[in-house]
N, C-alpha and C. Protein backbone atom coordinates (compact mmCIF):
# COMPACT_ATOMS: atom_id res chain seq x y z
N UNK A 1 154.34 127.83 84.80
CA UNK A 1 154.50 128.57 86.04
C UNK A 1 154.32 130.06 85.76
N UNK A 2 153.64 130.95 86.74
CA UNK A 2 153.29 132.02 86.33
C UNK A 2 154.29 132.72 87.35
N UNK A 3 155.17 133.71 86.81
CA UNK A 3 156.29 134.74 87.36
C UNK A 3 155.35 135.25 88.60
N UNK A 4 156.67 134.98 89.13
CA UNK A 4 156.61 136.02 91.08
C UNK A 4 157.95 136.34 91.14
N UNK A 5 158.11 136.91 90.57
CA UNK A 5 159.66 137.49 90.45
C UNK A 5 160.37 137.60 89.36
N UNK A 6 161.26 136.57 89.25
CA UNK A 6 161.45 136.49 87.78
C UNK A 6 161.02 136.33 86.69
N UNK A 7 160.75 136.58 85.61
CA UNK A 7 159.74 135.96 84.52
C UNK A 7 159.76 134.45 83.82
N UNK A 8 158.94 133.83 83.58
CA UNK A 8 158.91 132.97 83.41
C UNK A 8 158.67 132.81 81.86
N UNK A 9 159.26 131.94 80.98
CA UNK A 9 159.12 132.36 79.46
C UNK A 9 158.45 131.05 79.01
N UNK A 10 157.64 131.64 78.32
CA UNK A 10 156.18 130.40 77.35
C UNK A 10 157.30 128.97 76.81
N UNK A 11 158.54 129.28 76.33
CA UNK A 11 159.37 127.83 75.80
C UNK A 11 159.75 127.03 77.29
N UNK A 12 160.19 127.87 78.21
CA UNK A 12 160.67 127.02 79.25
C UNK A 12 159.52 126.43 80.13
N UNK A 13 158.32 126.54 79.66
CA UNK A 13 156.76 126.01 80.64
C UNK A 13 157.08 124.16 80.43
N UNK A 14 156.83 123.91 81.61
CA UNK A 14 156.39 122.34 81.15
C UNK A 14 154.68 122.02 81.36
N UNK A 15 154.14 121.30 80.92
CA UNK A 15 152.66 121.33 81.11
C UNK A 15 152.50 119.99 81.66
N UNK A 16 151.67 119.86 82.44
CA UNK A 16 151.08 118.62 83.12
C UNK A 16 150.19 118.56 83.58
N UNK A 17 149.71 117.31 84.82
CA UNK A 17 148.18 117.23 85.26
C UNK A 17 148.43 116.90 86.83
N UNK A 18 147.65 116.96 87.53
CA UNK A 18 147.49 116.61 88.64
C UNK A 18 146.01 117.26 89.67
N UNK A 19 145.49 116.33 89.76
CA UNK A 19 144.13 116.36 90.43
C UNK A 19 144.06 116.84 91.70
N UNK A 20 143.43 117.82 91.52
CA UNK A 20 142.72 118.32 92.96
C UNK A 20 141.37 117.85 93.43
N UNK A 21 141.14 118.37 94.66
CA UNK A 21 139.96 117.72 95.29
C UNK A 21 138.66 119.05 94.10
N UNK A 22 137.65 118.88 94.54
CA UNK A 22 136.41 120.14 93.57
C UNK A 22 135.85 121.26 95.34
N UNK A 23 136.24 122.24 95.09
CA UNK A 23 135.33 122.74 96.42
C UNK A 23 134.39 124.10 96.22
N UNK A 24 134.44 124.90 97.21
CA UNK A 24 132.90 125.86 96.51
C UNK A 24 134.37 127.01 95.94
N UNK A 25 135.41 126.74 96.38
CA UNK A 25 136.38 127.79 95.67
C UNK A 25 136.63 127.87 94.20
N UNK A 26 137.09 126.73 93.85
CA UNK A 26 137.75 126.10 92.85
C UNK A 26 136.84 125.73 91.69
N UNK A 27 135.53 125.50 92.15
CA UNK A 27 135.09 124.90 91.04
C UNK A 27 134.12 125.60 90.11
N UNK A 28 134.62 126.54 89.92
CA UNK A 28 134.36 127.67 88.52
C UNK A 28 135.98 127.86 87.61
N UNK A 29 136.72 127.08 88.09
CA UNK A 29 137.95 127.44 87.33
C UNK A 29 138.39 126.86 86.25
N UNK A 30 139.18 127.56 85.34
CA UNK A 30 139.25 126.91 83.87
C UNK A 30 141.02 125.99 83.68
N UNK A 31 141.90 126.69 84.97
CA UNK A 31 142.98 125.92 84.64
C UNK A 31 143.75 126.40 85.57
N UNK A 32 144.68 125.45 85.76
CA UNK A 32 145.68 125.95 87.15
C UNK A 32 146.89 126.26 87.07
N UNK A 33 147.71 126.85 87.65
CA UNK A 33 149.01 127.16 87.42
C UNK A 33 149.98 127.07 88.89
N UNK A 34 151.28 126.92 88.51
CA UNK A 34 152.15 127.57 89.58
C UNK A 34 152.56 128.39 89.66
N UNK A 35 153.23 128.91 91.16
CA UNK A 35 153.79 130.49 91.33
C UNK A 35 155.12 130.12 91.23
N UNK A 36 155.63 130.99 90.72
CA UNK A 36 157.19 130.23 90.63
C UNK A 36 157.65 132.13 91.24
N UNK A 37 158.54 132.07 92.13
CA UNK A 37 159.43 133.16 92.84
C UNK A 37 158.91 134.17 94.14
N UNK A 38 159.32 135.34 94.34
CA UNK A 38 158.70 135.19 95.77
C UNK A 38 158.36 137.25 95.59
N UNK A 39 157.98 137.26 94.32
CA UNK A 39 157.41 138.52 94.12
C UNK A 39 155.85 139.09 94.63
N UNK A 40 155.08 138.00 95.00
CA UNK A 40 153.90 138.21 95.30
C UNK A 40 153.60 137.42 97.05
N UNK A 41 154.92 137.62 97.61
CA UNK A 41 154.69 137.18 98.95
C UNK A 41 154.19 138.24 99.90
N UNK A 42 153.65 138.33 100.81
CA UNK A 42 153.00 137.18 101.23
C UNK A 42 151.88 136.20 100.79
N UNK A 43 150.92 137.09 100.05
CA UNK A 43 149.96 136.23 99.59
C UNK A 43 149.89 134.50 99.03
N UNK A 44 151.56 134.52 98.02
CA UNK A 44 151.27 133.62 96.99
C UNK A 44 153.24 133.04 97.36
N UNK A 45 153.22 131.96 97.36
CA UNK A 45 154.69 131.60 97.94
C UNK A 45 155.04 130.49 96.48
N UNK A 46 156.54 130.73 96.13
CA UNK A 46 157.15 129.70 95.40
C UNK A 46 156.35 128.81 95.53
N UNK A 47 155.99 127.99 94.39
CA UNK A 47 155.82 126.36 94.73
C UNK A 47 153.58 126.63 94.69
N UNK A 48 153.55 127.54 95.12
CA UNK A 48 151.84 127.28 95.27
C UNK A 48 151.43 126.74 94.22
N UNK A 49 150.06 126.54 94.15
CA UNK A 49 149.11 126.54 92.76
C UNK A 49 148.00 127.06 93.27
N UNK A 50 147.55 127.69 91.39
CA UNK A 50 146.61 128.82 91.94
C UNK A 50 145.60 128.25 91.00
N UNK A 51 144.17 128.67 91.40
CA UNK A 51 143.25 128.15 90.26
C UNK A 51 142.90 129.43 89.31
N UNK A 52 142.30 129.58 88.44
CA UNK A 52 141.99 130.40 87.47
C UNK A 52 140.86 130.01 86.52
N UNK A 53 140.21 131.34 86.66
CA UNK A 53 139.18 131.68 85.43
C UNK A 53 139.63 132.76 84.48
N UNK A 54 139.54 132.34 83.44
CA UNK A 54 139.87 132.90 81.85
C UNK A 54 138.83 133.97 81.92
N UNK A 55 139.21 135.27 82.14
CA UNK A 55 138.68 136.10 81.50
C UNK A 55 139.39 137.43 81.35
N UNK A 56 139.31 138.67 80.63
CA UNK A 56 139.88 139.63 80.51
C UNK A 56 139.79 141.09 80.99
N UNK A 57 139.03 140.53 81.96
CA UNK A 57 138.15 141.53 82.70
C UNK A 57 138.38 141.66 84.20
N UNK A 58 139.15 142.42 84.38
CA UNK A 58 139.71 142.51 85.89
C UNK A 58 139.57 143.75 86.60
N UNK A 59 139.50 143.88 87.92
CA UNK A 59 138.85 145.25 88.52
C UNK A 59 140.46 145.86 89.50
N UNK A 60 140.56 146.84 89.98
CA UNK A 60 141.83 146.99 90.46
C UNK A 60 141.49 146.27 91.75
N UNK A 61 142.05 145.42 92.10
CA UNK A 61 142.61 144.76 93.35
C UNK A 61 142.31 143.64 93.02
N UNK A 62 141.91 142.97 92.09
CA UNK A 62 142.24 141.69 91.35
C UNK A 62 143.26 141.17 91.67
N UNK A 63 143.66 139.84 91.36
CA UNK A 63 144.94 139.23 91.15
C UNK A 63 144.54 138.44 89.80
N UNK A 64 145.80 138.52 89.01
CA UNK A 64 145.57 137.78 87.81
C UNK A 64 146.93 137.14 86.92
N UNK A 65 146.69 136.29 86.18
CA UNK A 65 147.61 135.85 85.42
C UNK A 65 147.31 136.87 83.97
N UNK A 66 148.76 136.96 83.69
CA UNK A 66 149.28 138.15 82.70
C UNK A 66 150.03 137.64 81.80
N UNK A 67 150.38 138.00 80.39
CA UNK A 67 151.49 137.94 79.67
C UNK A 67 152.39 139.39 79.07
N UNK A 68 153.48 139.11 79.28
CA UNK A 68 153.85 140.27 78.54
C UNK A 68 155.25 140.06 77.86
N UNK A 69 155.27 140.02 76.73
CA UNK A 69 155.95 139.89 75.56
C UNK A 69 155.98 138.23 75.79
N UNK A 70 157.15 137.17 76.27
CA UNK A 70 157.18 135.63 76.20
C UNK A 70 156.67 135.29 77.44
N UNK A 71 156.35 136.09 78.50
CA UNK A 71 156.46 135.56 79.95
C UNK A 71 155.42 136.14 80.77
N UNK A 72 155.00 134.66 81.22
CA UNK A 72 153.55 134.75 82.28
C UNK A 72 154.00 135.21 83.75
N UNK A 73 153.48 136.33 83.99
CA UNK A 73 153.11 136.80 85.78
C UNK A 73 152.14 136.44 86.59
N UNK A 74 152.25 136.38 87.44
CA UNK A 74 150.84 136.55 88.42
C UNK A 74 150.89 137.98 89.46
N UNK A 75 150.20 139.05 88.98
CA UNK A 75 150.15 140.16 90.04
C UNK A 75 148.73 140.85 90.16
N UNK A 76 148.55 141.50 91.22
CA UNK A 76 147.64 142.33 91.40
C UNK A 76 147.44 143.47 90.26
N UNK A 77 146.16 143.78 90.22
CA UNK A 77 145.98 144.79 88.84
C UNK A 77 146.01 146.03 90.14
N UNK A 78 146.52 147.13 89.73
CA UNK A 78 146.42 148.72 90.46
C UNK A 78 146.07 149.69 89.76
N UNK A 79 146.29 151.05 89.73
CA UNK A 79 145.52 151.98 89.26
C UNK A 79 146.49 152.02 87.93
N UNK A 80 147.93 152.19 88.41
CA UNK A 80 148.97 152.27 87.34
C UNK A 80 149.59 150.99 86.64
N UNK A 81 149.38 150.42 86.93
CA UNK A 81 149.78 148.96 86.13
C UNK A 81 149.58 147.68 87.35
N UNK A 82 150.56 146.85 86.85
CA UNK A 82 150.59 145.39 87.90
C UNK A 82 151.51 145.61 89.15
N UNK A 83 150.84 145.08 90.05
CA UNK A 83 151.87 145.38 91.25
C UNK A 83 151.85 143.68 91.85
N UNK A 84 153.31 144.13 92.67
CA UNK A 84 153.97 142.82 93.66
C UNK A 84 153.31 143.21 95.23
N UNK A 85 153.16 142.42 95.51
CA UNK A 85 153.38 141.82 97.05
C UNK A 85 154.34 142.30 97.71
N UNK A 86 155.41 141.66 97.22
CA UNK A 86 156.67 142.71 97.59
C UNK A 86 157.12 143.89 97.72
N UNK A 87 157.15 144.34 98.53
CA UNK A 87 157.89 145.83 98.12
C UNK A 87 159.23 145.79 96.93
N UNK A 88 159.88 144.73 97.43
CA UNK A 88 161.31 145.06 96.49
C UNK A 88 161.05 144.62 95.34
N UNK A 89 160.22 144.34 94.41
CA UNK A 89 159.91 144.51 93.11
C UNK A 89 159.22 145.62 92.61
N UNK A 90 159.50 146.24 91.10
CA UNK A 90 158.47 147.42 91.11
C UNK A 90 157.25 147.03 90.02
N UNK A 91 156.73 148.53 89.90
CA UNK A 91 155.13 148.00 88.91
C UNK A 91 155.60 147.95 87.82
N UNK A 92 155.29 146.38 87.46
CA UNK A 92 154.72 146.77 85.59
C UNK A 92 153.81 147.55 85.26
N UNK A 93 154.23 148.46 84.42
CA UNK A 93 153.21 149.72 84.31
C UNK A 93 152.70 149.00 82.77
N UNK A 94 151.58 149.70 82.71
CA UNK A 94 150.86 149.72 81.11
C UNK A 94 150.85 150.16 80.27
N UNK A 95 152.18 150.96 80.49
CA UNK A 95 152.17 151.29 78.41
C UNK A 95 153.11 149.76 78.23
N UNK A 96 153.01 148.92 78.59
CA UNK A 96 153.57 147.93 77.59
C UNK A 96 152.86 146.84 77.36
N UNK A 97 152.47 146.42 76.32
CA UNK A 97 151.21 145.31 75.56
C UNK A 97 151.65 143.91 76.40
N UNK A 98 150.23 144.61 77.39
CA UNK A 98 150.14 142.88 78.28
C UNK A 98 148.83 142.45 78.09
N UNK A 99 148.69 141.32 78.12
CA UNK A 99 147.46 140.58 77.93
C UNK A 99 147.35 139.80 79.25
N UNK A 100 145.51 139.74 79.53
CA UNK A 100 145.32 139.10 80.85
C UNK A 100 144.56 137.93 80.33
N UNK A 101 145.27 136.92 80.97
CA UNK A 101 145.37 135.91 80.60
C UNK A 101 143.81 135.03 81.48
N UNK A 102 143.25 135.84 82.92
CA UNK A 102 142.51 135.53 83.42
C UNK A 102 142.73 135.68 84.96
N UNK A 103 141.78 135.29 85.74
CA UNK A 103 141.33 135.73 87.61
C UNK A 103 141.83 134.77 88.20
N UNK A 104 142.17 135.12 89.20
CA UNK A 104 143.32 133.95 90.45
C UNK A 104 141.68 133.90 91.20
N UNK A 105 141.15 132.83 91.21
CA UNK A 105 139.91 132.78 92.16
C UNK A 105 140.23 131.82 93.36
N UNK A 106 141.46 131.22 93.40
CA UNK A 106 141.49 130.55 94.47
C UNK A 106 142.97 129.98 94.64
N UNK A 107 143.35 129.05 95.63
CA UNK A 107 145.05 128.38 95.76
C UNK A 107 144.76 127.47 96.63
N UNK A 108 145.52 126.62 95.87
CA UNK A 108 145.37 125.38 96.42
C UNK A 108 145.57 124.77 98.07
């Protein structure tokens, strides 16, 4: 599950499968995830799944899956770091070693 709020930490992930339909959205994507919390609402709600392409290359107004130190996000890239949906969360800024994990190209 990729953080919308709280962080979500790489030991507590469970991994599994479950089939989606293929459409002109989805089907460039390398792997899917959930949103787990309600940091990126409205866009992206508890419980969604999002599809994703692996790459490291993101433009500002992206949305993307992130790591930073044990725990995966999902936020918009901005000028100054990662931003929420939310107002009541603030930016992860970039002086701290995050890695992008890849592009939200679609939800289920």
């Amino acid at each position: 599950m990729a953080a919308a709020g709280k962080s979500a930490d790489f030991n507590d992930m469970i991994a599994g499968t479950k089939e989606f339909p293929v459409t002109d959205e989805n089907r460039c994507d390398d792997y899917t995830i959930g949103v787990s919390g309600d940091s990126m609402e409205p866009t992206f709600y508890d419980g969604d799944i999002v599809f994703v392409k692996r790459t490291d290359d993101l433009n500002v107004g992206d949305i993307g899956i992130f790591q930073k130190d044990n725990s995966i996000y999902i936020k918009e890239v901005g000028e100054s770091g990662l931003i929420s949906h939310n107002p009541k969360y603030p930016i992860i800024t970039t002086e701290d070693r995050i890695i992008c994990m890849g592009k939200v190209i679609a939800k289920a």
